[in-house]
Every structure is written in C-alpha cells, then in structure tokens.
Protein backbone atom coordinates (compact mmCIF):
# COMPACT_ATOMS: atom_id res chain seq x y z
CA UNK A 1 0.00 0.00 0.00
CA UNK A 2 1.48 3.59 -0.97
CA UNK A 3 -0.63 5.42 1.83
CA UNK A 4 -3.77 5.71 4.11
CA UNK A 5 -6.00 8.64 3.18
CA UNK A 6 -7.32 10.59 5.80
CA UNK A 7 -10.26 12.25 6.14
CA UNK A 8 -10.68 14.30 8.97
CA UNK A 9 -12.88 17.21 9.99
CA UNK A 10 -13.23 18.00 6.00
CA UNK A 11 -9.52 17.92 5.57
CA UNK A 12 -7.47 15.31 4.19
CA UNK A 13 -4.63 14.33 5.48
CA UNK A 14 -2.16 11.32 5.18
CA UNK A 15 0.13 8.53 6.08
CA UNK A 16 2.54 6.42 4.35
CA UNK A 17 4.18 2.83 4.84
CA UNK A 18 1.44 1.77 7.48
CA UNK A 19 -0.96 -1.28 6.83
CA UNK A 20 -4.69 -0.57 7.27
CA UNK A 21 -5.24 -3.13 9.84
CA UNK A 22 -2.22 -2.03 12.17
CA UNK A 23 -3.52 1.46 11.80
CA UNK A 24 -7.54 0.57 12.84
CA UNK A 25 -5.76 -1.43 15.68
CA UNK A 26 -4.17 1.51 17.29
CA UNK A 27 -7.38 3.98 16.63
CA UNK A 28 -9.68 1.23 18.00
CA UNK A 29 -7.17 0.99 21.10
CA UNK A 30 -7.14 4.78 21.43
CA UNK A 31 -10.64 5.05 21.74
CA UNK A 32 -10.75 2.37 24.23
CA UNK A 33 -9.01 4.55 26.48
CA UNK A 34 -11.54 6.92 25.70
CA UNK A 35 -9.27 9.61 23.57
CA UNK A 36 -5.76 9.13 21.20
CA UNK A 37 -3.35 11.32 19.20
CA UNK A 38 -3.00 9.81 15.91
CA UNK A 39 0.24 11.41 13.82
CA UNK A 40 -0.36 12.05 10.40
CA UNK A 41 1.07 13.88 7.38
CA UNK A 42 -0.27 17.41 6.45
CA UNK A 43 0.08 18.23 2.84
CA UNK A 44 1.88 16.57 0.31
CA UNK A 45 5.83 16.31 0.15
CA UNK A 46 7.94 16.58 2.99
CA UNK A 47 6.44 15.21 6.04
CA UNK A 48 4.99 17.73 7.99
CA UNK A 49 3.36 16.26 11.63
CA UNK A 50 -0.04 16.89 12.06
CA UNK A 51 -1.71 15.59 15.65
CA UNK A 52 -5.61 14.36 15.50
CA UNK A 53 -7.72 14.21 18.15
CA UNK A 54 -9.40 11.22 17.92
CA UNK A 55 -12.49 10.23 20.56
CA UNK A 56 -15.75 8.59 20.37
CA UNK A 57 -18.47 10.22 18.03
CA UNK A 58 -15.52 12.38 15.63
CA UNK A 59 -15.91 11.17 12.23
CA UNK A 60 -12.83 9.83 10.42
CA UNK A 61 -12.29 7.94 7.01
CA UNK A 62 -9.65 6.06 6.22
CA UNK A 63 -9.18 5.45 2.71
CA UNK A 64 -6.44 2.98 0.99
CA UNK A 65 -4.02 4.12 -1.27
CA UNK A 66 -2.85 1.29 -3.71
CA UNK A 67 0.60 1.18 -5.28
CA UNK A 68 0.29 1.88 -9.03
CA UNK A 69 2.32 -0.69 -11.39
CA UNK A 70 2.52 -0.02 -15.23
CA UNK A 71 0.90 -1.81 -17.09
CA UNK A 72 0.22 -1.64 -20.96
CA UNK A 73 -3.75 -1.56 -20.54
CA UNK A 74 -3.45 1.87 -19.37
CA UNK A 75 -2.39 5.21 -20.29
CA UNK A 76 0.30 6.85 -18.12
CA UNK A 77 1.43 10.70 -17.65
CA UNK A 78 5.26 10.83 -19.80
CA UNK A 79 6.11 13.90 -17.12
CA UNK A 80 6.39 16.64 -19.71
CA UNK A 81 2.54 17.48 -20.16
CA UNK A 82 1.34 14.54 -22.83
CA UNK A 83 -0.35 11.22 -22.72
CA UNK A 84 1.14 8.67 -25.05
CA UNK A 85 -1.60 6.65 -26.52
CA UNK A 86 -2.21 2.49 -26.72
CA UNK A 87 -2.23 1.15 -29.91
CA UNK A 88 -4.57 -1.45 -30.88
C-alpha cells in the first residue's frame, strides 16, 4: 500500500508505509481509552506532523491508497505534459 488517506474534519490528510489493519488497531485501542493522538502527514511532500484528536463520536475515514504498477492496458502521464496513446 502507498498510503492511508485521511479524512478528517473535511480535511485530508495522510500517512505512508502503514498497513490498514495495524492502523484501525491503534485507533480502536485509542478510543478504548476513551481519547488518542494519531500522527499524520499534512500536505503533500515533505512530512509535515499533524496531531488528530481522535475520541468517540468524531468522524474519520480512512481510505487505501494502492501502489500503481505499469501496465500496458493503461495510459500513463510521460512527465512533460502529454499522454502517449495504446495502440490497438
């Protein structure tokens, strides 16, 4: 997995080399305790430590962010503004 998505009081935020199961572990733990800090990423490129505040009844989404292979079924982004096409 590439990341976890986070979606957090209408903000997204992020975190990277974590499996979804360990990570709904440790939130379901915090919130046994009653309250948790979870660190995440805020923004995109260089880490930047963002602290949520998770407790019972705040809403939170975590959504799974596959790696991407190549593959030749699809069309891929050649980095200088074009999109080569498939033949068939």
């Amino acid at each position: 997995m590439k990341r976890i998505e986070i979606v957090y009081g209408g903000e997204r935020f992020s975190i990277g080399d974590r499996d979804l199961e360990t990570l709904k572990q440790e939130i379901r733990a915090g919130l046994a305790t009653g309250h948790h800090w979870l660190v995440v990423n805020d923004g995109e490129g260089d880490f930047r430590s963002a602290y949520l505040s998770i407790s019972p009844g705040v809403p939170l989404a975590l959504i799974p962010v596959p790696q991407q292979e190549p593959s030749g079924d699809t069309e891929e982004w050649d980095g200088l503004g074009t999109v080569p096409t498939t033949e068939l």
